[in-house]
C-alpha atoms as a PDB file:
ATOM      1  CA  UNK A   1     235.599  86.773 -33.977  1.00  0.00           C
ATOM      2  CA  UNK A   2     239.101  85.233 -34.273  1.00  0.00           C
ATOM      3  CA  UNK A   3     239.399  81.616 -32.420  1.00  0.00           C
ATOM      4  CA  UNK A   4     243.183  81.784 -30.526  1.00  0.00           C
ATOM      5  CA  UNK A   5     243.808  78.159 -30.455  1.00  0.00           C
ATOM      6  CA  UNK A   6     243.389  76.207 -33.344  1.00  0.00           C
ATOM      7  CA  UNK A   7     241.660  73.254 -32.931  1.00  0.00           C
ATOM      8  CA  UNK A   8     243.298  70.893 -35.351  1.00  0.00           C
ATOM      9  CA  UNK A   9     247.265  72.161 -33.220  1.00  0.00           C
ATOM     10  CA  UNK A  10     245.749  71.630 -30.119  1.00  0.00           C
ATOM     11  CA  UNK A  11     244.647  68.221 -31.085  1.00  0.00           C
ATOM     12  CA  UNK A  12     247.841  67.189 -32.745  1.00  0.00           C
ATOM     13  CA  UNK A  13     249.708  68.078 -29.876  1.00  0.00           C
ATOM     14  CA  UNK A  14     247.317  65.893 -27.383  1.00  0.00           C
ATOM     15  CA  UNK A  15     248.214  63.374 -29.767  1.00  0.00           C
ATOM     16  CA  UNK A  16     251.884  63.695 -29.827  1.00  0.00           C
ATOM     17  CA  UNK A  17     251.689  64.166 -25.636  1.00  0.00           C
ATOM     18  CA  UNK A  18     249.687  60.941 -25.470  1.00  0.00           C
ATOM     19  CA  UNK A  19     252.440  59.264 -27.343  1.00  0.00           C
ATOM     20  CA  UNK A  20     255.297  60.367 -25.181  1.00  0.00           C
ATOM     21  CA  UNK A  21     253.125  59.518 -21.610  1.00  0.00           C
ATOM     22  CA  UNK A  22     252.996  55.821 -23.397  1.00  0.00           C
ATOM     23  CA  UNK A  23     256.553  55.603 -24.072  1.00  0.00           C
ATOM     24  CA  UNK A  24     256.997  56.258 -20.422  1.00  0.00           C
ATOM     25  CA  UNK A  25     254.522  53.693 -19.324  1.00  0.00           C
ATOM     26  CA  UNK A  26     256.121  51.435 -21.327  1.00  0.00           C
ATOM     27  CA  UNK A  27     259.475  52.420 -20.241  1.00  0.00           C
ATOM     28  CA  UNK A  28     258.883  52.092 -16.663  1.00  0.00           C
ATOM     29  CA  UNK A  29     257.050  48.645 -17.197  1.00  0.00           C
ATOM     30  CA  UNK A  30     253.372  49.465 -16.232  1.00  0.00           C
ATOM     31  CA  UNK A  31     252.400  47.981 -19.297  1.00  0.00           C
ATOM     32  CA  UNK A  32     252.131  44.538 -20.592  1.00  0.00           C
ATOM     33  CA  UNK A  33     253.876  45.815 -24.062  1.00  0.00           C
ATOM     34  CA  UNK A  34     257.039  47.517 -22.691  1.00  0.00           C
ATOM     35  CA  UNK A  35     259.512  47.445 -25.198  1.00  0.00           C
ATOM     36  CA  UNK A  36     256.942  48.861 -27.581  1.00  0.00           C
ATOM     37  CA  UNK A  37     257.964  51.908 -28.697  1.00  0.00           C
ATOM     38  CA  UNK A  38     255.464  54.486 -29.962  1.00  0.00           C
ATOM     39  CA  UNK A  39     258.524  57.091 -31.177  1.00  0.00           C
ATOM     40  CA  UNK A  40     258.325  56.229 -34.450  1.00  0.00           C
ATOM     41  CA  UNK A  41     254.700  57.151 -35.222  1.00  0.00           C
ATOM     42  CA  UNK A  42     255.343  60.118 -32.940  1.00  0.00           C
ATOM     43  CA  UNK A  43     258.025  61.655 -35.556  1.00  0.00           C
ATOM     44  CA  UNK A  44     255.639  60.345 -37.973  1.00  0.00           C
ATOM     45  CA  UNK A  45     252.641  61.583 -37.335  1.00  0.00           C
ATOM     46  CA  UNK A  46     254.014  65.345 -36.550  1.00  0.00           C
ATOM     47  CA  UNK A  47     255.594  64.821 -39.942  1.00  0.00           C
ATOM     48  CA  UNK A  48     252.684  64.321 -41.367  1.00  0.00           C
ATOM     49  CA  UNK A  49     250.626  66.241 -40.392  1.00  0.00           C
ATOM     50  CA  UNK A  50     251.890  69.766 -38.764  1.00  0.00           C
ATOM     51  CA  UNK A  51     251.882  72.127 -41.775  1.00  0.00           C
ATOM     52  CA  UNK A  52     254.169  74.198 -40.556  1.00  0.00           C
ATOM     53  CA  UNK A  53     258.061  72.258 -40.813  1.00  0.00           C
ATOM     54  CA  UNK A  54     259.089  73.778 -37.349  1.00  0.00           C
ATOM     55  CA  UNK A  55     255.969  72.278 -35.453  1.00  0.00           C
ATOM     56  CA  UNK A  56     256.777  69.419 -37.219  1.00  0.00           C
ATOM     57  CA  UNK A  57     260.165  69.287 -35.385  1.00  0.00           C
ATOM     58  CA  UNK A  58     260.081  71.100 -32.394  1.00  0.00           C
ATOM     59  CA  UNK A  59     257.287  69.489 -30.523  1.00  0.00           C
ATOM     60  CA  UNK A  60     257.852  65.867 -31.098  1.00  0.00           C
ATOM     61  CA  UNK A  61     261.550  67.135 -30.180  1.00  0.00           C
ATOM     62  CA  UNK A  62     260.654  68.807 -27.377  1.00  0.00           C
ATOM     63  CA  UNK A  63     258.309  65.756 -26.142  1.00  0.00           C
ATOM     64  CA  UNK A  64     260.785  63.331 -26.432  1.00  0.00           C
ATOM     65  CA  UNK A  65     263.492  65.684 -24.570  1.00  0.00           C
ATOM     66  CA  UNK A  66     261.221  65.880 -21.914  1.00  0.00           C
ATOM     67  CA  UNK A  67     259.982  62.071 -21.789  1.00  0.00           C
ATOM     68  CA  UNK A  68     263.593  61.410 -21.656  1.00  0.00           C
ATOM     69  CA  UNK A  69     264.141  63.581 -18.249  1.00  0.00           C
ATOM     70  CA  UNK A  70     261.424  61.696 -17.078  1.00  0.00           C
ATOM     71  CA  UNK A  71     263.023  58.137 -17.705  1.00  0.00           C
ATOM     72  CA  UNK A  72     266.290  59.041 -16.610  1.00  0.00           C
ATOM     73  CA  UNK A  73     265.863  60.986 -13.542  1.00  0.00           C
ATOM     74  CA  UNK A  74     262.407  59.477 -12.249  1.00  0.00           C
ATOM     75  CA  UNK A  75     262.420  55.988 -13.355  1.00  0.00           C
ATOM     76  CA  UNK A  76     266.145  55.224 -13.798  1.00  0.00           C
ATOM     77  CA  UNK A  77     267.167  57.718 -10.818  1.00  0.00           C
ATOM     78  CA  UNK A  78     269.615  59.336 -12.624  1.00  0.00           C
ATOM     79  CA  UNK A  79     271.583  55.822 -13.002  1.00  0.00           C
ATOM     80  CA  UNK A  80     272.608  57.219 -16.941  1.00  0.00           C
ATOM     81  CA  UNK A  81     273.339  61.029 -16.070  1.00  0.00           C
ATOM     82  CA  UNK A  82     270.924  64.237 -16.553  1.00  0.00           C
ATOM     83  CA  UNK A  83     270.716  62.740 -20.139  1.00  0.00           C
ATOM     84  CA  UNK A  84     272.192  59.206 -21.563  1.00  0.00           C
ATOM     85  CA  UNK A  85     275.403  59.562 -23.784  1.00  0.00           C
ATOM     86  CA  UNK A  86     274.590  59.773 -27.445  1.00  0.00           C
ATOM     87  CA  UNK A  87     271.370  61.633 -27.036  1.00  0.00           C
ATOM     88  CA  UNK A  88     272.526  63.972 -29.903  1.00  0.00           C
ATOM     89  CA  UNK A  89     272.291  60.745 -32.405  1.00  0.00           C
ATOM     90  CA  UNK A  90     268.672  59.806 -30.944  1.00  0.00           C
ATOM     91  CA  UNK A  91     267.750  63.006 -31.747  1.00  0.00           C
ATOM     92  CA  UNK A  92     268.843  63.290 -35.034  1.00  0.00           C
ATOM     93  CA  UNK A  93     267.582  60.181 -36.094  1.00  0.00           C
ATOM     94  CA  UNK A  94     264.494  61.146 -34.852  1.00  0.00           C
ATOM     95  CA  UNK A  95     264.439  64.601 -36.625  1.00  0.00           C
ATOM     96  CA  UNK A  96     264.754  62.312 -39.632  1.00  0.00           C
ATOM     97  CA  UNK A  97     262.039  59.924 -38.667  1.00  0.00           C
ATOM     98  CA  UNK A  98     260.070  63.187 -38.619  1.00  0.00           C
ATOM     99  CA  UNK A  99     261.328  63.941 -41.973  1.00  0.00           C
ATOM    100  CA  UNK A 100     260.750  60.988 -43.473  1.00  0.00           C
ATOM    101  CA  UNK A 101     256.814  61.736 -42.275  1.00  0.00           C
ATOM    102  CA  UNK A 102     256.686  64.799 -44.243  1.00  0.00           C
ATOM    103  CA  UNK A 103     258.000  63.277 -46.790  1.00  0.00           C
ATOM    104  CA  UNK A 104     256.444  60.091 -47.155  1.00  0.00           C
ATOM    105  CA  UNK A 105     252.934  61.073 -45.913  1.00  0.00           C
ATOM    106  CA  UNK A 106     252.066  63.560 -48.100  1.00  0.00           C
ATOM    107  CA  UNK A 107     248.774  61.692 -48.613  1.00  0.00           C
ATOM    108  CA  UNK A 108     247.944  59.564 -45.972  1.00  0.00           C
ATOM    109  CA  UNK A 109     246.387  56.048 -46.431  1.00  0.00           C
ATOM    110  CA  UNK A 110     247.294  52.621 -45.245  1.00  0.00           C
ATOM    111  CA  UNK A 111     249.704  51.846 -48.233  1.00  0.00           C
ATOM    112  CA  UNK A 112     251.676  55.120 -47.159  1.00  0.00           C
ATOM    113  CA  UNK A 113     251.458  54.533 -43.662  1.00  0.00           C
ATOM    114  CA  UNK A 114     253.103  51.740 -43.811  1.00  0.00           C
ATOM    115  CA  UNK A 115     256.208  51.638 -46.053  1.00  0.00           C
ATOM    116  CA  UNK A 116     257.132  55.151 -43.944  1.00  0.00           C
ATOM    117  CA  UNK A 117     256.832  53.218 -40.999  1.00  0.00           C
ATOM    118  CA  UNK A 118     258.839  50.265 -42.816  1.00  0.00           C
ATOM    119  CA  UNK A 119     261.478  52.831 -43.944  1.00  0.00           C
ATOM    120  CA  UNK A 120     261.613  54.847 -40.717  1.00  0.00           C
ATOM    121  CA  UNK A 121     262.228  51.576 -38.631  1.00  0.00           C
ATOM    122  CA  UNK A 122     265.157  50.451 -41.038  1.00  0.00           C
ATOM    123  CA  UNK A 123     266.597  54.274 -41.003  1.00  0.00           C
ATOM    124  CA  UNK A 124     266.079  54.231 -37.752  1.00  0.00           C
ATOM    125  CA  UNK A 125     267.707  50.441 -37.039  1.00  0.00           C
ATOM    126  CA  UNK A 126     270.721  50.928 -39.219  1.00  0.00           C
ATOM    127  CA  UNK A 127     271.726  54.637 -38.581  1.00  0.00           C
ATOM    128  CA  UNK A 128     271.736  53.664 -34.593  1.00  0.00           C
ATOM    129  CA  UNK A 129     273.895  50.328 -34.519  1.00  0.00           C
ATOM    130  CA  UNK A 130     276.011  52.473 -37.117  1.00  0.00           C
ATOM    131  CA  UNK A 131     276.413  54.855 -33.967  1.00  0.00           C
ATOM    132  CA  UNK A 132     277.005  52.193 -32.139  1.00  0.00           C
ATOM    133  CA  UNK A 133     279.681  50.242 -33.283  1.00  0.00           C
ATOM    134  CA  UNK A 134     281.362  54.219 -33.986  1.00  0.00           C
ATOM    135  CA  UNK A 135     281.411  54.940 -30.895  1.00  0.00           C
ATOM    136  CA  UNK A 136     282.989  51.667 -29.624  1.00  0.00           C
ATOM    137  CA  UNK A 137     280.068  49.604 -28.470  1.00  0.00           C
ATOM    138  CA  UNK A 138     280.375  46.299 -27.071  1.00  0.00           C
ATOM    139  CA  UNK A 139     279.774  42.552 -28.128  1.00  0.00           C
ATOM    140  CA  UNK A 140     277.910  41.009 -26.088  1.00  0.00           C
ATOM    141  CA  UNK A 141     278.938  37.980 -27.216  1.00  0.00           C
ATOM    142  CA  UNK A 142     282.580  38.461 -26.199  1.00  0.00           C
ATOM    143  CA  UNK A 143     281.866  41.331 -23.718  1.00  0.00           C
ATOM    144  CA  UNK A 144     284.656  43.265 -25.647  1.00  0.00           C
ATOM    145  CA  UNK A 145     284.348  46.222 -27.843  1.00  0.00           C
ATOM    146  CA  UNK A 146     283.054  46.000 -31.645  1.00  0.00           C
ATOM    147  CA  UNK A 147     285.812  45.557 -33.687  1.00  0.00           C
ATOM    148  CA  UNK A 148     285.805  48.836 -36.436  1.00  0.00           C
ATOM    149  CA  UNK A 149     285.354  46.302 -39.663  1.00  0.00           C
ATOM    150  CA  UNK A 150     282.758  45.109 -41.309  1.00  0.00           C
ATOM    151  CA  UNK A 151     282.218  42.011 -38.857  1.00  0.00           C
ATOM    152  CA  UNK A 152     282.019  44.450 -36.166  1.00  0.00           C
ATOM    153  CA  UNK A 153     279.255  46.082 -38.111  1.00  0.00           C
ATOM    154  CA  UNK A 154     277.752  43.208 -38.501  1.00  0.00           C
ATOM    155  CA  UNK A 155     277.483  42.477 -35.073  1.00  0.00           C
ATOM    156  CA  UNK A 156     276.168  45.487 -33.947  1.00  0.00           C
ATOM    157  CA  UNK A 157     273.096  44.901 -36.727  1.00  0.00           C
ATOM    158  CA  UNK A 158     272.579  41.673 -35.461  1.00  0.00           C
ATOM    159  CA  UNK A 159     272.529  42.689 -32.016  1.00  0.00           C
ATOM    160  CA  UNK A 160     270.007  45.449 -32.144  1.00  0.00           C
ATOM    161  CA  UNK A 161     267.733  43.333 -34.537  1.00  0.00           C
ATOM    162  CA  UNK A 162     265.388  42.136 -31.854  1.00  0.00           C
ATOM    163  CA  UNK A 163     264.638  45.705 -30.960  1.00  0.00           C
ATOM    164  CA  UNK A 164     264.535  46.712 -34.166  1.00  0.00           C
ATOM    165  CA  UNK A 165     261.795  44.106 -34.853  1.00  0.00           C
ATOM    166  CA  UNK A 166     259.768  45.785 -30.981  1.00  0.00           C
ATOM    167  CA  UNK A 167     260.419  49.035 -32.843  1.00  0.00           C
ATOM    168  CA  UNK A 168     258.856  47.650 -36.065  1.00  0.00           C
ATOM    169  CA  UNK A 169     255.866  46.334 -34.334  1.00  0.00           C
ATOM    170  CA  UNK A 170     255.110  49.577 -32.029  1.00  0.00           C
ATOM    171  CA  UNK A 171     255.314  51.958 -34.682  1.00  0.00           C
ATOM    172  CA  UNK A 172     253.097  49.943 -37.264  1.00  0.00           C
ATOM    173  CA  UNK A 173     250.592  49.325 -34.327  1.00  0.00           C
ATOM    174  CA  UNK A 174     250.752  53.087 -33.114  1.00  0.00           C
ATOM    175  CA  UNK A 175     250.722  54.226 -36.432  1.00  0.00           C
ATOM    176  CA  UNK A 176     247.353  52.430 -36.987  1.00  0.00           C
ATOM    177  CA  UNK A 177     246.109  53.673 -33.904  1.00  0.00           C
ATOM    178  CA  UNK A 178     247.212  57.169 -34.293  1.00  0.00           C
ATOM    179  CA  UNK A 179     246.852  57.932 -37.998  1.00  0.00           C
ATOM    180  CA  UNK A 180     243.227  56.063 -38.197  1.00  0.00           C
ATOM    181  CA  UNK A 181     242.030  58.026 -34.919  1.00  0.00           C
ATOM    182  CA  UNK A 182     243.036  61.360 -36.359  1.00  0.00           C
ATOM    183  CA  UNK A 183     241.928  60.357 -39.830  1.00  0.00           C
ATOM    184  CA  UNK A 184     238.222  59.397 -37.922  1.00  0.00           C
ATOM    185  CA  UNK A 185     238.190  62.662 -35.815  1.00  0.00           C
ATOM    186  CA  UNK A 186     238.909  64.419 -38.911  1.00  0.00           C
ATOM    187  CA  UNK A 187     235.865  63.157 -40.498  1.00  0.00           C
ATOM    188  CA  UNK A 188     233.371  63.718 -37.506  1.00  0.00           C
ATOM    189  CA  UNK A 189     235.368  67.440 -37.176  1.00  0.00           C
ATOM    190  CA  UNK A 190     235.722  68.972 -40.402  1.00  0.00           C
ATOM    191  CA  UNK A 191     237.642  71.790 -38.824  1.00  0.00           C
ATOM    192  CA  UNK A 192     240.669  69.684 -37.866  1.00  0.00           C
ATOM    193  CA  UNK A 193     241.100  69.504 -41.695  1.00  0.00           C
ATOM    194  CA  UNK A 194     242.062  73.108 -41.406  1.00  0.00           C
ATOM    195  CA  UNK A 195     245.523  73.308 -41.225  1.00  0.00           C
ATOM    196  CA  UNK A 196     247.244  75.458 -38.301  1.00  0.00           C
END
C-alpha cells in the first residue's frame, strides 16, 4: 500500500512553518531575541533540502507571504498597507537566499552550512541597502534622502550594517538549530532520507 503523505515533506514543511511562527514572535517582541531573524535558514534550509526546485520556492515563499500578513495587519495594524512597499525586492532576495541553499548545500555539513549562511547574509545585506538607496531612502543622519553616488551607497551599507550583523547571527544560530535537528531526525528516521 501507497503512503499519501510523505514523511520527510511533511516534516520539512513543519520545519519551515516553525520558522515563520518564530519570525513572528520575534517580530511582535514576545521574545527576548527579537531582531533575530530566522529567514535566512528558512530559504536555506528549503534550498537544501526540498528535491523538487518548486517546493524549494514556493513554500518558504508562500510562508513568508503569509507571516508577512500577519505582521502587518495583526501586529502593525495595517500601519504599512496590506503589504509594505518593496515587498517584490524581499522576495526576490529571498528566492535567491533559497537559491543559494540549493546551491551551496548540496552536501550538508557544518563547513557548508556556514559559508551559505555567510554568503546569503552578505547577498542578502548588500542587494537590500542597494534597493534602498534606489529607491530614494533616507539618511538618517541628515533625515534627507540618499544622495544617488557612491557616498550615498555608502551610507545606506553602513546604515543597515547593524541588522545585517542580527541577520548574521539568527541565521547562523537557526541554521545550527535547524540543519542539526533535521540532520538528527534523519538519523533516528531513515525514511526522511527519502526524498519527496
Amino acid at each position: 500500500m501507497k503512503q499519501s503523505i510523505n514523511p520527510r515533506f511533511s516534516t520539512l514543511l513543519c520545519f519551515i512553518l516553525v520558522l515563520a511562527l518564530i519570525r513572528i514572535i520575534n517580530v511582535a517582541q514576545l521574545s527576548p531575541v527579537a531582531n533575530f531573524t530566522p529567514l535566512g535558514a528558512m530559504g536555506l534550509f528549503a534550498g537544501a533540502y526540498f528535491s523538487q526546485r518548486w517546493k524549494a520556492f514556493f513554500f518558504p515563499l508562500l510562508t513568508l507571504f503569509i507571516s508577512d500578513i500577519v505582521i502587518n495587519n495583526v501586529i502593525y495594524g495595517g500601519k504599512y498597507g496590506f503589504i509594505y512597499g518593496g515587498w517584490y525586492w524581499v522576495y526576490g532576495i529571498f528566492a535567491l537566499i533559497v537559491l543559494l541553499g540549493n546551491v551551496l548545500l548540496k552536501k550538508v555539513n557544518l563547513k557548508n552550512v556556514v559559508v551559505a549562511g555567510v554568503v546569503a547574509v552578505l547577498t542578502h545585506w548588500v542587494l537590500s541597502d542597494f534597493t534602498v538607496w534606489l529607491g530614494g531612502g533616507t539618511d538618517l543622519r541628515t533625515q534627507l534622502p540618499l544622495s544617488h553616488d557612491w557616498a550615498g551607497l555608502q551610507q545606506a551599507l553602513m546604515q543597515g550594517f547593524p541588522f545585517m550583523r542580527n541577520f548574521l547571527a539568527g541565521t547562523l544560530a537557526y541554521s545550527a538549530l535547524f540543519f542539526g535537528g533535521f540532520e538528527l531526525l534523519k538519523m533516528r528516521f531513515p525514511q526522511l532520507s527519502v526524498t519527496e
